[in-house]
C-alpha atoms as a PDB file:
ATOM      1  CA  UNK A   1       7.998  18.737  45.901  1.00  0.00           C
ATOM      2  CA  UNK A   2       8.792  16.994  42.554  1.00  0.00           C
ATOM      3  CA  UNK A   3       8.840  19.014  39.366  1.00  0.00           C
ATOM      4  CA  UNK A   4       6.935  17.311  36.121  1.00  0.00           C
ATOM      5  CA  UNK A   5       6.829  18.640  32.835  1.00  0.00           C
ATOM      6  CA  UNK A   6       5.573  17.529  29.420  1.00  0.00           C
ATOM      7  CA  UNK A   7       6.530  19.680  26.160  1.00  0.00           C
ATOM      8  CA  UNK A   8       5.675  18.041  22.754  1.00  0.00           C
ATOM      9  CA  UNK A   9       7.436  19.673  19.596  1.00  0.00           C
ATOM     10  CA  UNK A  10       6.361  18.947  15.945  1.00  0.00           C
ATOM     11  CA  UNK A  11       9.162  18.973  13.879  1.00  0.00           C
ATOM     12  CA  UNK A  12       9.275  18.747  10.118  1.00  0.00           C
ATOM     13  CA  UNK A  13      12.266  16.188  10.040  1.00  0.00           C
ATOM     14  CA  UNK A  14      11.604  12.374   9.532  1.00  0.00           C
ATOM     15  CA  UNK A  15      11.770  10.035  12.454  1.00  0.00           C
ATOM     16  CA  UNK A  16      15.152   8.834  12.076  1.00  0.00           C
ATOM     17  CA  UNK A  17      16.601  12.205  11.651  1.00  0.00           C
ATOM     18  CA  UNK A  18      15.065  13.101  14.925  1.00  0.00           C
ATOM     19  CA  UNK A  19      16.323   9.930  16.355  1.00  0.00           C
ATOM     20  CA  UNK A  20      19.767  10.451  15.292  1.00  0.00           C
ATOM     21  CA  UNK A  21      19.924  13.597  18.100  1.00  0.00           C
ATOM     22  CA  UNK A  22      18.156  11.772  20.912  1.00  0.00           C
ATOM     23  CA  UNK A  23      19.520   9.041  21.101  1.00  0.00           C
ATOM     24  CA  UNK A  24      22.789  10.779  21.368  1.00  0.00           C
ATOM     25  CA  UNK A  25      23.964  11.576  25.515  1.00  0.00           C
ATOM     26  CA  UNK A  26      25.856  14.011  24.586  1.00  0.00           C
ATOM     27  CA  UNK A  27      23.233  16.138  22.091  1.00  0.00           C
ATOM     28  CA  UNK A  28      20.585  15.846  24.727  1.00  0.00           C
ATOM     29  CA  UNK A  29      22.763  17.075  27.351  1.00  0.00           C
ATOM     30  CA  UNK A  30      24.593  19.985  25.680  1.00  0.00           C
ATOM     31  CA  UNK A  31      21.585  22.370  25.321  1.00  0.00           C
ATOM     32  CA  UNK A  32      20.580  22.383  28.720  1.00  0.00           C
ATOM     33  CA  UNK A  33      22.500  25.253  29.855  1.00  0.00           C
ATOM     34  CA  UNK A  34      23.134  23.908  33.716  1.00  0.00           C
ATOM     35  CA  UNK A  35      25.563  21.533  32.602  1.00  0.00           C
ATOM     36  CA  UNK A  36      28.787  22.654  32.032  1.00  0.00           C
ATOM     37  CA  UNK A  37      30.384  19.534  31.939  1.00  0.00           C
ATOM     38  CA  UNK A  38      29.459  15.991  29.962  1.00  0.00           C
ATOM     39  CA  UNK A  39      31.215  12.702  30.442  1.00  0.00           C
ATOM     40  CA  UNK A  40      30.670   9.704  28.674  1.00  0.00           C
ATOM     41  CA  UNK A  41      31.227   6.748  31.253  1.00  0.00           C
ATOM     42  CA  UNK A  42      29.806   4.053  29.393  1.00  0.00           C
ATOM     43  CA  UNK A  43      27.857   2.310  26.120  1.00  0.00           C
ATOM     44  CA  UNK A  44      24.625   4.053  28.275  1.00  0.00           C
ATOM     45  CA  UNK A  45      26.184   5.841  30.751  1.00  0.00           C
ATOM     46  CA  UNK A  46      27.705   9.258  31.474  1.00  0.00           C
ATOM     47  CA  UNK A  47      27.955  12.465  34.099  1.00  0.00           C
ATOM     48  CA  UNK A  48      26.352  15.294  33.460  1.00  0.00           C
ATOM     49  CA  UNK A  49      28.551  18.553  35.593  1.00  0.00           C
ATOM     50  CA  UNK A  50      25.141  20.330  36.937  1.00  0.00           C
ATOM     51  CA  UNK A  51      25.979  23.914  38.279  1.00  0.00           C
ATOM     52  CA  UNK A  52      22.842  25.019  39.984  1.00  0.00           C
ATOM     53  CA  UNK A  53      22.459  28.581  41.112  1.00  0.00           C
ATOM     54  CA  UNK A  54      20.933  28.071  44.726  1.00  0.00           C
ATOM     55  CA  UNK A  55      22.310  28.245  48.089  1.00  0.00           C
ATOM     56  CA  UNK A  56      24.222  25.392  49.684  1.00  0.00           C
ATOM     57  CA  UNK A  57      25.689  24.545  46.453  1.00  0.00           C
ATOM     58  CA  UNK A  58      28.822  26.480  45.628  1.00  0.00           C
ATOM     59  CA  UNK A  59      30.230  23.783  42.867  1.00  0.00           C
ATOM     60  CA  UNK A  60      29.077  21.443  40.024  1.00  0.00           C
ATOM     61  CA  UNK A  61      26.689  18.624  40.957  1.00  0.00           C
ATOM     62  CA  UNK A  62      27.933  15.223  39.396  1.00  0.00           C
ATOM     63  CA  UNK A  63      24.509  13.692  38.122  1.00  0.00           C
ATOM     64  CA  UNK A  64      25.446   9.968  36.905  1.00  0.00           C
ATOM     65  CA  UNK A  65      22.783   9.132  34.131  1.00  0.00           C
ATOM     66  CA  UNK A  66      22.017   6.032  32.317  1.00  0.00           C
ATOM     67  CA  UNK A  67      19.859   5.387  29.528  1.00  0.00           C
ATOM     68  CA  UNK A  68      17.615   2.585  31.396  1.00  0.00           C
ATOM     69  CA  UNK A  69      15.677   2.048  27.776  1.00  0.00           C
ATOM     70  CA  UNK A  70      15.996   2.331  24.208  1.00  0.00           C
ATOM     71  CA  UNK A  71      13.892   1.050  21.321  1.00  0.00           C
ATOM     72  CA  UNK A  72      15.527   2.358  18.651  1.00  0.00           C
ATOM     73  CA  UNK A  73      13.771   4.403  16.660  1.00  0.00           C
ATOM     74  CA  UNK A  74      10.917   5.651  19.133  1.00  0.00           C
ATOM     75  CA  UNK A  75      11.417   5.667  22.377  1.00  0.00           C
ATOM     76  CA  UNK A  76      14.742   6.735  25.436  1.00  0.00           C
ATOM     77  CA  UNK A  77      14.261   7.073  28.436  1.00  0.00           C
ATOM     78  CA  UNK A  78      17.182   8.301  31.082  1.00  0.00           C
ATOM     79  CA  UNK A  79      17.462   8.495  35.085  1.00  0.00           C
ATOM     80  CA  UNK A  80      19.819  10.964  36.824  1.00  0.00           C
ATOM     81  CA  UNK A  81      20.886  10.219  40.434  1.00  0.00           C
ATOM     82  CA  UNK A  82      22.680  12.407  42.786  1.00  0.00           C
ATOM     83  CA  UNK A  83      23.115  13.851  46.197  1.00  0.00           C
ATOM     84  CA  UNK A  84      21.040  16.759  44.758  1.00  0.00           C
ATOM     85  CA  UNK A  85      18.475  15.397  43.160  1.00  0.00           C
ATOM     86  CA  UNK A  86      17.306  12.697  40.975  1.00  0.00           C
ATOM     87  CA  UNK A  87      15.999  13.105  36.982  1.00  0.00           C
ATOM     88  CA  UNK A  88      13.697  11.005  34.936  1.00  0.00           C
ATOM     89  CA  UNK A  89      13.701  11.408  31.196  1.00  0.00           C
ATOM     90  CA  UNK A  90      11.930  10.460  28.325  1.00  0.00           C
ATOM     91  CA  UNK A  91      11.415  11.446  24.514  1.00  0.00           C
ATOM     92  CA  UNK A  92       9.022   9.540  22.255  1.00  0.00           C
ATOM     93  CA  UNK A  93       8.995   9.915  18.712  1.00  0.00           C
ATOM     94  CA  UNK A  94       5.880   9.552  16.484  1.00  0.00           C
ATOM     95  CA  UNK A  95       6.018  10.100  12.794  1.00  0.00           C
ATOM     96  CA  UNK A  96       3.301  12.477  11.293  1.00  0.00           C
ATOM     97  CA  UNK A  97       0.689  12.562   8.579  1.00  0.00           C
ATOM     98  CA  UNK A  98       3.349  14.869   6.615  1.00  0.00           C
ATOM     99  CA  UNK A  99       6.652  13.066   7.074  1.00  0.00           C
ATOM    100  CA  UNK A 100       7.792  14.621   9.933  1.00  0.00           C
ATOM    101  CA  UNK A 101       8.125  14.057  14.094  1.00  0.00           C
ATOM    102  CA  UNK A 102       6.100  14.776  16.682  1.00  0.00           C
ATOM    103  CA  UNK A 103       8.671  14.457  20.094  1.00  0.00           C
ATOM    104  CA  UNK A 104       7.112  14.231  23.130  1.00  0.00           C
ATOM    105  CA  UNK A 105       9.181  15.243  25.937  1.00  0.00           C
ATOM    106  CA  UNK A 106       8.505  14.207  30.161  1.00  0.00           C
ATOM    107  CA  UNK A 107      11.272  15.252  32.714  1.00  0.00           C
ATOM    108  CA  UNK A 108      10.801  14.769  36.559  1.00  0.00           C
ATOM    109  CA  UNK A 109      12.684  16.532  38.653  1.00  0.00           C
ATOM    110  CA  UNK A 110      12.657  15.306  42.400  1.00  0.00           C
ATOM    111  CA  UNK A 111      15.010  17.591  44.653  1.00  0.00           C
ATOM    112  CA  UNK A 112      16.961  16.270  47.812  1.00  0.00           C
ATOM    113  CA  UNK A 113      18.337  19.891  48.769  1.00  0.00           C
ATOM    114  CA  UNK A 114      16.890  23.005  49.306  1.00  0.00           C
ATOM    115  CA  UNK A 115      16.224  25.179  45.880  1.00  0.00           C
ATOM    116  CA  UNK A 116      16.288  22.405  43.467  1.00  0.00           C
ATOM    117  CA  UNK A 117      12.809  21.866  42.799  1.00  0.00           C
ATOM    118  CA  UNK A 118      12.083  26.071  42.696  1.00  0.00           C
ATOM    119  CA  UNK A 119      14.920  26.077  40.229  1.00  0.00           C
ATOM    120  CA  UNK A 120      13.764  23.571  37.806  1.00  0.00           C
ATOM    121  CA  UNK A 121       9.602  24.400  38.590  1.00  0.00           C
ATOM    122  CA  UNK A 122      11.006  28.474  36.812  1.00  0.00           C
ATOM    123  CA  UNK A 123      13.620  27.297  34.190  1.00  0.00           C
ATOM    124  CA  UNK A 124      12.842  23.781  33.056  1.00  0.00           C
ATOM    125  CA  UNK A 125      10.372  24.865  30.455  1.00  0.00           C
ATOM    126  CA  UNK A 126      13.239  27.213  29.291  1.00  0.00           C
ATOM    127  CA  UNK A 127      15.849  23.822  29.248  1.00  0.00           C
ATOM    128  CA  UNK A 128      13.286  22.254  26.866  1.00  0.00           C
ATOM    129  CA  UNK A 129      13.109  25.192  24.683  1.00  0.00           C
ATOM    130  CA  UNK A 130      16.511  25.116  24.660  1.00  0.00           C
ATOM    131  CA  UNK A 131      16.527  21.671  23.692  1.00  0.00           C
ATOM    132  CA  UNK A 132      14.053  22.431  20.879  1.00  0.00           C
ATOM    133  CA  UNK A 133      16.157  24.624  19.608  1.00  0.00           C
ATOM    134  CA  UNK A 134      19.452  22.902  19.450  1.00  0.00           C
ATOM    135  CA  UNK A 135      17.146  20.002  17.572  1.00  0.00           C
ATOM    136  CA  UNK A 136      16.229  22.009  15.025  1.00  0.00           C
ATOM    137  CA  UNK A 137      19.622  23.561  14.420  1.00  0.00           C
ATOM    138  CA  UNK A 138      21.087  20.346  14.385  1.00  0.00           C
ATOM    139  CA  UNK A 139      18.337  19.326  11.548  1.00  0.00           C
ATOM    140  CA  UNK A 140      18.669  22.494   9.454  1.00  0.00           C
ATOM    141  CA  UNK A 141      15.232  23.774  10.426  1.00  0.00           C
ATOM    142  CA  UNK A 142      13.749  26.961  11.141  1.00  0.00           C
ATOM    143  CA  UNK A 143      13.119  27.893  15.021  1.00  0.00           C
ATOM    144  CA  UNK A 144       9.867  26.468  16.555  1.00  0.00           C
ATOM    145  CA  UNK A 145       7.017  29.227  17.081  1.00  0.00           C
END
């Protein structure tokens, strides 16, 4: 079973503001509150230390990711490979009527052991929220509705 989600969040915060946190590894990765770890490998690479709590899987999951396409100042998307699982990831930024962002968000989540997918199908909409929520504190804004 492979997990898809889509969250958009409208953010009032110009595009390159927005952009400045996305297109940072390490920003994206910190919120998500399954990594533990973060390792910058590369100009577009790194390892994201994934503990996952389901069975099989007593230590952190090493989840090499690389930015496979940037177009600076709209678009990122990321893959995540490992024995676990594999990610997808994109954010695209539009600018808005009123000088902000609208970021629209698509993970895919496609699990290789047992509990992955029934993990990420209950708490990914929480990682995104979480992920809202860092972007706005990291913009000075107030917290999303």
């Amino acid at each position: 079973m492979t997990v898809r989600v889509e969250r958009t969040f409208d953010l009032a915060a110009p595009p390159a503001d927005v952009w400045a946190f996305i297109a940072d590894p390490r920003k994206r990765a910190e919120p998500i509150s399954v990594v533990e770890e973060f390792e910058v490998t590369g100009d577009h690479t790194a390892i994201w230390h994934v503990a996952l709590p389901i069975p099989y899987t007593d230590r952190t999951i090493a989840v090499e990711t690389e930015d496979t396409r940037v177009d600076e100042p709209s678009y990122v998307e990321f893959v995540g490979r490992s024995k676990a699982m594999n990610v997808q990831g994109e954010h695209t930024l539009e600018p808005t009527d009123d000088g902000g962002t609208r970021l629209i968000n698509r993970f895919v989540v496609d699990g290789k052991v047992p509990g992955v997918e029934r993990y990420f199908k209950g708490k990914l909409d929480g990682e995104l929220q979480n992920l809202e929520a860092a972007i706005r504190a990291d913009l000075g804004l107030a917290p999303g509705p």
